[in-house]
Protein backbone atom coordinates (compact mmCIF):
# COMPACT_ATOMS: atom_id res chain seq x y z
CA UNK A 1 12.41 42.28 88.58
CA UNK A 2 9.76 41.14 85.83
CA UNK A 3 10.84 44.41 84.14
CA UNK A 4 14.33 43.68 84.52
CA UNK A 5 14.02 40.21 82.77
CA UNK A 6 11.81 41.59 79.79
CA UNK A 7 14.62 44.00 78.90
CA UNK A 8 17.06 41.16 79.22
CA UNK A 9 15.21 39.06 76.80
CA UNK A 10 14.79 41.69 73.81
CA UNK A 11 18.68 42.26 74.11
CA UNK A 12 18.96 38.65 73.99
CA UNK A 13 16.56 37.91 70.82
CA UNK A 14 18.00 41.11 69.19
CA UNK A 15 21.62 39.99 69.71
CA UNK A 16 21.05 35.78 69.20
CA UNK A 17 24.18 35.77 66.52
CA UNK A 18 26.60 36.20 69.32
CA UNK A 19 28.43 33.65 70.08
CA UNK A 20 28.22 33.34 73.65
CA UNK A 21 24.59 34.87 73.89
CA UNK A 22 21.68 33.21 76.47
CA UNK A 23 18.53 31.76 74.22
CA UNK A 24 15.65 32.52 75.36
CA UNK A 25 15.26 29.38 77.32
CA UNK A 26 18.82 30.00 79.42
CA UNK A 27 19.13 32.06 82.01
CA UNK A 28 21.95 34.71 82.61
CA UNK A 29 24.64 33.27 84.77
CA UNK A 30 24.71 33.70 88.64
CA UNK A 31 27.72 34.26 90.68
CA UNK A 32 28.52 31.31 91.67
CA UNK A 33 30.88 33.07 94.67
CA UNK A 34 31.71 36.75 95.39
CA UNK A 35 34.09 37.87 92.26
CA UNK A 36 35.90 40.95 92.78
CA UNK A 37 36.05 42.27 88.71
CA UNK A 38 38.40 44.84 87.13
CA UNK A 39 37.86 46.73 84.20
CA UNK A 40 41.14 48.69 82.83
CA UNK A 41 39.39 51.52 80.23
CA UNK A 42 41.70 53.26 77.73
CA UNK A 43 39.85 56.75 77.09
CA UNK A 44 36.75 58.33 76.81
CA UNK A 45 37.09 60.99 74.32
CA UNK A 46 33.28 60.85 72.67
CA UNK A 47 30.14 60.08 73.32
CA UNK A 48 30.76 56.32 72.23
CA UNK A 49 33.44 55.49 75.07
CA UNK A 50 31.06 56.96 77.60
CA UNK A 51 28.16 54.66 76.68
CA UNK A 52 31.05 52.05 76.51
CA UNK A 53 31.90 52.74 80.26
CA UNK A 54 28.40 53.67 81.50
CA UNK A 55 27.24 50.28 80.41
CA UNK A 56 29.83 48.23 81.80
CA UNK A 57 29.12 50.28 85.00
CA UNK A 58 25.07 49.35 84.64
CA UNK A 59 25.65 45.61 84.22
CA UNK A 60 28.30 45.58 87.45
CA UNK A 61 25.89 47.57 89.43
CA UNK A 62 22.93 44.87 88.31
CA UNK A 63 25.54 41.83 89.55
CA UNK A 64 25.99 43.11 93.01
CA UNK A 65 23.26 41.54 94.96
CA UNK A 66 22.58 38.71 92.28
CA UNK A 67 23.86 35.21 93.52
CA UNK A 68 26.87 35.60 95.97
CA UNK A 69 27.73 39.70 94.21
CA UNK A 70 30.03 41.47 92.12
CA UNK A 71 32.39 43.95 93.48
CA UNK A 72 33.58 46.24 90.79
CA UNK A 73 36.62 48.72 90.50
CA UNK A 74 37.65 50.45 87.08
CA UNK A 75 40.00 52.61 85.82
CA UNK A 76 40.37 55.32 82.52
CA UNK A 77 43.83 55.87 81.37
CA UNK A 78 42.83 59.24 79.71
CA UNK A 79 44.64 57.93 76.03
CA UNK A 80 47.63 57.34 78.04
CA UNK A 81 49.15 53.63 77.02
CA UNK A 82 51.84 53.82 79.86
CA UNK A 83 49.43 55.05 82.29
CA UNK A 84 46.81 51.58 81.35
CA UNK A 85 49.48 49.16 81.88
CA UNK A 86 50.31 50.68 85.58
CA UNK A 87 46.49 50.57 85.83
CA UNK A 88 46.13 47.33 85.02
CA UNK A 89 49.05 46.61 87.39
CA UNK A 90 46.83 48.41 90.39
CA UNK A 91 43.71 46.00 89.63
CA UNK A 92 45.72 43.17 90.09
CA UNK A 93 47.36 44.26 93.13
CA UNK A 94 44.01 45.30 94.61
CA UNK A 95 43.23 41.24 93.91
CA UNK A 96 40.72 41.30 91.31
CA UNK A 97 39.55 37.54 90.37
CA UNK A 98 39.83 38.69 86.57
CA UNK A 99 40.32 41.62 84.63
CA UNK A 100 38.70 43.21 82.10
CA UNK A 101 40.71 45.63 79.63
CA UNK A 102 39.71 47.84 76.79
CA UNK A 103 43.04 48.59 75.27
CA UNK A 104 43.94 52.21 74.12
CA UNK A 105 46.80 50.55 71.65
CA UNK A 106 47.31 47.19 70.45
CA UNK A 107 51.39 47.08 70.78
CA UNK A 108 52.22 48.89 73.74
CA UNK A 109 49.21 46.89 75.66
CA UNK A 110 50.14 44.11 74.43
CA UNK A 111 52.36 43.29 77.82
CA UNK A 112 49.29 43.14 80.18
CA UNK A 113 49.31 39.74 79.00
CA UNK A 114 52.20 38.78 80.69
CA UNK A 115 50.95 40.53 83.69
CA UNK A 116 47.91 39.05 84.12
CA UNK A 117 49.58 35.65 83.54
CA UNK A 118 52.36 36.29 85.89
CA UNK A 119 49.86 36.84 88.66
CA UNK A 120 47.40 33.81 87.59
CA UNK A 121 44.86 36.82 86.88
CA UNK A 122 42.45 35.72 83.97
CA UNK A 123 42.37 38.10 81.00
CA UNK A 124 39.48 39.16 78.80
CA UNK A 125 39.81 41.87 75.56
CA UNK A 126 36.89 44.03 75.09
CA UNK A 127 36.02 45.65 71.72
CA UNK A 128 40.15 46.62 70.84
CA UNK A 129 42.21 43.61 70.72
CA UNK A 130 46.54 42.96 71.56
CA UNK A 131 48.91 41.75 68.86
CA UNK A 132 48.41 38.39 70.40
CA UNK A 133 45.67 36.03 70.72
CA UNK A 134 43.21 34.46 73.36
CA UNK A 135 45.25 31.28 73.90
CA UNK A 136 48.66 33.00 75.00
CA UNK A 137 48.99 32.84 79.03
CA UNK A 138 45.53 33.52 81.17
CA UNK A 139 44.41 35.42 78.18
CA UNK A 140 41.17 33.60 77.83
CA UNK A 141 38.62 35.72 75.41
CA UNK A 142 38.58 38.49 72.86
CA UNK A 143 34.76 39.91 72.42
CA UNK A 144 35.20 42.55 70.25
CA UNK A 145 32.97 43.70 66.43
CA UNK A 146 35.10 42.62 63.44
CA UNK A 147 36.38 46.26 62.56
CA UNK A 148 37.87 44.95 59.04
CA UNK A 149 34.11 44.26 58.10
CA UNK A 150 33.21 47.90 59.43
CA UNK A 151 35.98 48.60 56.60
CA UNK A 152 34.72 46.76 54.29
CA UNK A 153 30.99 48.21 54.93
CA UNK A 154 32.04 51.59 54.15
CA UNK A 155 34.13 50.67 50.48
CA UNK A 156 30.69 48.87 49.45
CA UNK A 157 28.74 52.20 49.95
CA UNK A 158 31.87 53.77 48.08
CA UNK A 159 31.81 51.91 45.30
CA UNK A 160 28.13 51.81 44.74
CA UNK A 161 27.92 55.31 45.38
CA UNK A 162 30.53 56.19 42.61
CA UNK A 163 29.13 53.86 40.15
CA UNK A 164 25.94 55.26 40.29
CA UNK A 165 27.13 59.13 40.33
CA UNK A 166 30.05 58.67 37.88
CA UNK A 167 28.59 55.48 36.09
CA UNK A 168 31.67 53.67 36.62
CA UNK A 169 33.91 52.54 39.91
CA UNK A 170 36.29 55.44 39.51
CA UNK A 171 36.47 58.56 42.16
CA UNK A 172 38.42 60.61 44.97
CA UNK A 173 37.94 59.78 48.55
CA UNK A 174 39.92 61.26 51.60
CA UNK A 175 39.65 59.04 55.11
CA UNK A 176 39.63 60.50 58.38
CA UNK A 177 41.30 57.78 61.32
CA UNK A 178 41.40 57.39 64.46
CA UNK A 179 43.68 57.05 67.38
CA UNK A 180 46.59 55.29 65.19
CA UNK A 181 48.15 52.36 66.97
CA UNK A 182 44.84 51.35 68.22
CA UNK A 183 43.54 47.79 66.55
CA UNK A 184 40.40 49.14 65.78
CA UNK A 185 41.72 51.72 63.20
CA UNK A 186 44.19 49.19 61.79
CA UNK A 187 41.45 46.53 61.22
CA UNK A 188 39.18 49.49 59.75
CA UNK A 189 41.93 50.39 57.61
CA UNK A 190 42.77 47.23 56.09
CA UNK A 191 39.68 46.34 55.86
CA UNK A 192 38.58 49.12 53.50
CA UNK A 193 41.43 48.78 51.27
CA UNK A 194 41.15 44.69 51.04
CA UNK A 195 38.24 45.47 49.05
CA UNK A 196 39.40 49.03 47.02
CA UNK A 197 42.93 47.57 46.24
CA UNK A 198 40.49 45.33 43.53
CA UNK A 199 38.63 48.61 42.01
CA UNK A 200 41.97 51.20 41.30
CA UNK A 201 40.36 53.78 39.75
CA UNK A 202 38.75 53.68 43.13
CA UNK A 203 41.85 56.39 44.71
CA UNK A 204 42.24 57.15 48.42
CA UNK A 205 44.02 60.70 47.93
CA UNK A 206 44.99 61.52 51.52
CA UNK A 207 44.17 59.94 54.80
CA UNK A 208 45.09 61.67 58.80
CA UNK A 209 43.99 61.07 62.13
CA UNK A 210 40.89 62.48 63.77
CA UNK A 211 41.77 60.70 67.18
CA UNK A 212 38.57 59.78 67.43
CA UNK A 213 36.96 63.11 68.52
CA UNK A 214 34.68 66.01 67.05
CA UNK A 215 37.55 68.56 67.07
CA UNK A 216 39.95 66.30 65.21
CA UNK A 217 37.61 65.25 62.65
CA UNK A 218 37.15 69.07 61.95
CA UNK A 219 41.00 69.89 62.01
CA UNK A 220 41.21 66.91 59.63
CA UNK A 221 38.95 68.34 57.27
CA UNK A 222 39.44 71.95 57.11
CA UNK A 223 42.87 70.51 56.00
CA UNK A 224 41.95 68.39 53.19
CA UNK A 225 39.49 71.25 52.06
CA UNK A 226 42.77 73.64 51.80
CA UNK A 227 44.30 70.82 50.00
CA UNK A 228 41.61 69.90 47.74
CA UNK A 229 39.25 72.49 45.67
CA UNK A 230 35.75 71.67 44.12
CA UNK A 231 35.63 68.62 42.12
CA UNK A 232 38.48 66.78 43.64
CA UNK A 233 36.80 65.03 46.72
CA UNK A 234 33.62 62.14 45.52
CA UNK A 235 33.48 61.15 49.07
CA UNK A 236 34.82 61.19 52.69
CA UNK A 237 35.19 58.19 55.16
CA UNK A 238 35.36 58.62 58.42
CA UNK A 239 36.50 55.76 61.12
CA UNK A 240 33.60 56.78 63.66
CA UNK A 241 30.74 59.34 63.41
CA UNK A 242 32.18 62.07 65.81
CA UNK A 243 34.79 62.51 63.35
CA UNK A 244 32.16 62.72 61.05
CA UNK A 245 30.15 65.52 62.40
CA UNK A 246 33.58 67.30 63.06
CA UNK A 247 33.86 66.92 58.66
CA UNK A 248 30.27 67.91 58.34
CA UNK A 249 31.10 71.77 60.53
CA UNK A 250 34.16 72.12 58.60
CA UNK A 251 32.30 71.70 55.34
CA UNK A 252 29.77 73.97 56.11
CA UNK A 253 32.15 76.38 57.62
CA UNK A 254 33.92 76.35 54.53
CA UNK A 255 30.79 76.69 52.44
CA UNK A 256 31.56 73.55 50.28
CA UNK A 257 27.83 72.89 49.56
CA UNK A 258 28.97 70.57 46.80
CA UNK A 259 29.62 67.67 49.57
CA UNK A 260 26.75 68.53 51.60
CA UNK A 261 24.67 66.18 49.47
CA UNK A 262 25.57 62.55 51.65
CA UNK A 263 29.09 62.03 50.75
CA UNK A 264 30.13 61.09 54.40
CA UNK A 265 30.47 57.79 55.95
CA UNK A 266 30.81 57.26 59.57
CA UNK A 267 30.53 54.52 62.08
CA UNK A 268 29.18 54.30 65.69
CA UNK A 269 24.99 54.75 64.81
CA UNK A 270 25.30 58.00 66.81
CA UNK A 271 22.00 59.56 66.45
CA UNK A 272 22.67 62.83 65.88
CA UNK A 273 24.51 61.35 62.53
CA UNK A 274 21.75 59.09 61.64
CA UNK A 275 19.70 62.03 61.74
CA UNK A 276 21.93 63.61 59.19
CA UNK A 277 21.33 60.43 56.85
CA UNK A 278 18.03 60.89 57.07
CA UNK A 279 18.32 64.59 55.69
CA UNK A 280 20.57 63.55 53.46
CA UNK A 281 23.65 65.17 54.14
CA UNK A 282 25.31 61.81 55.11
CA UNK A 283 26.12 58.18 53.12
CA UNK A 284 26.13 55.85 55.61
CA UNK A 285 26.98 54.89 59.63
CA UNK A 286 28.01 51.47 60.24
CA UNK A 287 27.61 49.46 63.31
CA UNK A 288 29.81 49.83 66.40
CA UNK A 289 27.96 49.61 69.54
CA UNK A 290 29.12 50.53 72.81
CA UNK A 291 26.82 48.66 74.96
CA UNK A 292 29.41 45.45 75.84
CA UNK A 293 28.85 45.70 79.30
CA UNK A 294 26.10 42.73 79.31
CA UNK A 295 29.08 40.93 77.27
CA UNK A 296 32.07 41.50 79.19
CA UNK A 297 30.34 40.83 82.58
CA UNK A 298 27.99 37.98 82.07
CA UNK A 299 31.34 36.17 79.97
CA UNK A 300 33.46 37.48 83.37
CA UNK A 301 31.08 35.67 85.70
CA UNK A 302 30.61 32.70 83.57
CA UNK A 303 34.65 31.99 83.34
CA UNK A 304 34.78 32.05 86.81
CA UNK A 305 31.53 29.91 87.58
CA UNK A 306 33.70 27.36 85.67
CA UNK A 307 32.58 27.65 82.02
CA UNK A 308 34.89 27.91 78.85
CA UNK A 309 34.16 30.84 76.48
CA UNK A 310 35.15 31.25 72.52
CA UNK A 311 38.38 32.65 72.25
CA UNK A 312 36.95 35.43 69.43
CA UNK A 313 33.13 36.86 69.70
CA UNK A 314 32.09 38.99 67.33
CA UNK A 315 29.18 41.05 67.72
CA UNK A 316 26.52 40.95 64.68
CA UNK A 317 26.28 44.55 62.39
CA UNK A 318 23.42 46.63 61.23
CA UNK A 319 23.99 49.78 58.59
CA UNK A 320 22.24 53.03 58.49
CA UNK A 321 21.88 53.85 55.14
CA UNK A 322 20.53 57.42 53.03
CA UNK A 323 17.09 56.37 52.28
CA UNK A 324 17.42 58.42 49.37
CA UNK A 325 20.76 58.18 47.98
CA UNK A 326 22.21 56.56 45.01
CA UNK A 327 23.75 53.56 46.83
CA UNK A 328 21.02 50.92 48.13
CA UNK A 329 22.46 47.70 49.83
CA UNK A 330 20.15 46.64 52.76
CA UNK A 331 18.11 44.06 52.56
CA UNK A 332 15.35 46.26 53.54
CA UNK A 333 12.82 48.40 51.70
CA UNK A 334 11.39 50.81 53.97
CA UNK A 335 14.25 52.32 55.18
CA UNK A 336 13.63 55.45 55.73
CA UNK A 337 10.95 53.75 58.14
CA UNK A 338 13.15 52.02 59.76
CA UNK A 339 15.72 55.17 60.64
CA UNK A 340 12.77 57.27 62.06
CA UNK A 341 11.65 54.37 64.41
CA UNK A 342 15.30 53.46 65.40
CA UNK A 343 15.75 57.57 65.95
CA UNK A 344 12.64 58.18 67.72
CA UNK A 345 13.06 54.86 70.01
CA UNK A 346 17.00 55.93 71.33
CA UNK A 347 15.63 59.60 72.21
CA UNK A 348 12.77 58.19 74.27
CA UNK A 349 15.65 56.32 76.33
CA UNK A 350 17.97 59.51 75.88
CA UNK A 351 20.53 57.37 74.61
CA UNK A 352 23.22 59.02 72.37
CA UNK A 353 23.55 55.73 70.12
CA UNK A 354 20.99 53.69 68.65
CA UNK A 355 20.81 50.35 70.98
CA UNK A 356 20.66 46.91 69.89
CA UNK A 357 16.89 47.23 71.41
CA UNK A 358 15.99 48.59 68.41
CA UNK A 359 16.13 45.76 66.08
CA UNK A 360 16.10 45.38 62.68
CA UNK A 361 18.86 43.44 62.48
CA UNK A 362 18.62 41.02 59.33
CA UNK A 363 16.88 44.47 57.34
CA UNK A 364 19.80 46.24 58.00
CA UNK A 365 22.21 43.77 57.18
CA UNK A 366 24.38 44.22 53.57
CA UNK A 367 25.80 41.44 51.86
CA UNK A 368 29.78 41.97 51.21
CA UNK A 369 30.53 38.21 49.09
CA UNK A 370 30.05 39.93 45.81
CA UNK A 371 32.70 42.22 46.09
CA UNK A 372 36.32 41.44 45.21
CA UNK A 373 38.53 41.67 47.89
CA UNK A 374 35.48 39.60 50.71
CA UNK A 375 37.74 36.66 50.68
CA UNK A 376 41.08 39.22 51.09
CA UNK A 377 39.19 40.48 54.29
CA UNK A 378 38.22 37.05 56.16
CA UNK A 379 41.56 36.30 55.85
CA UNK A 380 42.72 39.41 57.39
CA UNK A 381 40.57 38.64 60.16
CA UNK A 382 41.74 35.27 60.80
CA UNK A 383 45.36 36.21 60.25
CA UNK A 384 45.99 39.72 61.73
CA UNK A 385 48.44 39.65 59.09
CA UNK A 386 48.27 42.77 56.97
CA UNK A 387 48.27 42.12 53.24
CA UNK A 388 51.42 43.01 51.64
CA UNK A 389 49.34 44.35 48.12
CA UNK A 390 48.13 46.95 50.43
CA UNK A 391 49.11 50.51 49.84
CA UNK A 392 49.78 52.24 52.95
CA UNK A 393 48.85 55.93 52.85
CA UNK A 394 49.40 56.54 56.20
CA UNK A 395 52.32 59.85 55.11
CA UNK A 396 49.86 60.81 51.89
């Protein structure tokens, strides 16, 4: 149990800037009766989603015998939208106190707020969001990582990157998605092109889905290597790192040395891609940790011990950075330090992704108010409502 509570204090000091998270002086909440909770999961098609699920599973299994219990029942839709919403339908039925969903789109989820509200079912979002709001019926809380920043991450390594190569803000880049429909890629999208809209010579040439997966990331890319010779591509962004190790085996299979040098950018802090950093033949990975399972649960248990929660949490963002490259924007020195530990600490635990355990939080954080387009992207986030001055290149 002492070991127990040590780990649950270094998640707590690493992750203080959420919203909702214990101090070290409170305590993690106790069940205040026995809550049946239901957790609706949209797919699991890379390593991410299975941390995703593996830690909501951890954090249910550490409720059971605390206080009066958790029971626990989940489901995975398998990318199937249709197939979620008859899911969520089943936890209800099966009389879950609340339910927890992780939608696989934002519009066709969007009605499992009317169920939930039709049977007096509370609602909470997990890391995807609905075209509505917390607010609207028993929909009570969205936690979730504000994607648009991830966005707007990856166009500040772009444009310092082509600055310092071609000495001015002016290059290619080609985007790899991922499951479109899904709020995640919309927010990433927008949120990268709230800040490039402002820097034109800055041109996003062609942009597909990778769904989210290895394979698709490669199919992508072996495409938009047939499209595009030598010379025409500065850089690649990628909307998680899968996708992004999928680009790095077509490259090589296509023996395109020339963007072998760390011209991808990924998100997720997969190891295997940090690693890649490291060696240089990646730009950047921006935050997008998996591990909400101490999130979603605690803020379950706490709703139904009585408490209110924050209708939006957002979860705080580190970047993994080319200790090497051309493009410097942490805030910390020894970088390269600081990837090696962060590697070396996640294999130890065998964990795919690099944890919130590891730290580092304010030296891996970048600063995003200097760039034009910051203010375009709060707004965004507030709003939901897509700026009209952005190009879409979803058909390019």
């Amino acid at each position: 149990m002492k070991k127990i509570s040590i780990i649950m204090l270094v998640l707590v000091l690493a992750l203080s800037a959420v919203s909702f998270a214990a101090t070290a002086e409170e305590e993690l909440p106790v069940p205040a009766k026995r809550y049946r909770i239901g957790f609706s999961n949209g797919e699991m098609s890379n390593s991410w989603r299975w941390a995703f699920v593996d830690s909501m599973q951890e954090w249910a299994n550490y409720y059971k015998n605390i206080g009066a219990g958790v029971d626990y029942v989940w489901t995975n839709a398998g990318d199937d939208s249709a197939k979620q919403l008859m899911d969520a339908e089943n936890l209800i039925a099966m009389g879950v106190d609340i339910l927890i969903i992780s939608p696989n789109q934002e519009e066709p989820l969007d009605p499992v707020i009317d169920i939930a509200t039709a049977a007096g079912v509370p609602l909470i979002v997990i890391d995807r969001s609905l075209v509505r709001a917390p607010g609207e019926g028993t929909y009570v809380s969205n936690i979730t990582q504000n994607y648009a920043e991830s966005g707007a991450y990856q166009a500040a390594y772009i444009l310092e990157w082509l600055r310092a190569i071609n000495g001015e803000y002016k290059g290619n880049v080609v985007e790899i998605q991922g499951i479109i429909g899904a709020s995640t890629v919309t927010d990433q999208y927008v949120g990268l092109r709230a800040i490039l809209q402002h820097y034109p010579d800055v041109k996003i040439i062609a942009t597909a889905a990778g769904d989210y997966a290895r394979h698709g990331g490669r199919e992508v890319m072996e495409d938009f290597l047939e499209r595009f010779g030598p010379g025409e591509i500065d850089l690649i962004v990628t909307h998680n790192d899968d996708m992004a190790l999928g680009a790095l085996e077509a490259i090589e299979a296509a023996r395109r040395t020339e963007l072998l040098d760390g011209r991808i950018l990924g998100k997720d802090q997969q190891v295997k891609f940090v690693e890649d950093i490291l060696a240089g033949r990646g730009l950047m990975t921006t935050e997008c940790p998996p591990f909400y399972g101490k999130y979603a649960i605690t803020a379950a248990i706490r709703y139904l011990n009585g408490e209110e929660l924050e209708p939006i949490i957002h979860l705080p963002l580190r970047n993994w950075e080319n200790p090497n490259g051309p493009a410097h924007l942490v805030a910390a020195d020894n970088v390269e330090e600081i990837l090696k530990q962060h590697i070396e600490f996640s294999k130890e635990k065998n964990l795919a992704l690099i944890p919130p355990e590891a730290g580092n939080f304010e030296e891996l954080k970048v600063d995003l108010t200097k760039y034009k387009g910051y203010e375009d992207m709060l707004e965004y986030t507030k709003t939901k409502v897509i700026p009209s001055s952005i190009v879409d290149l979803q058909n390019n």
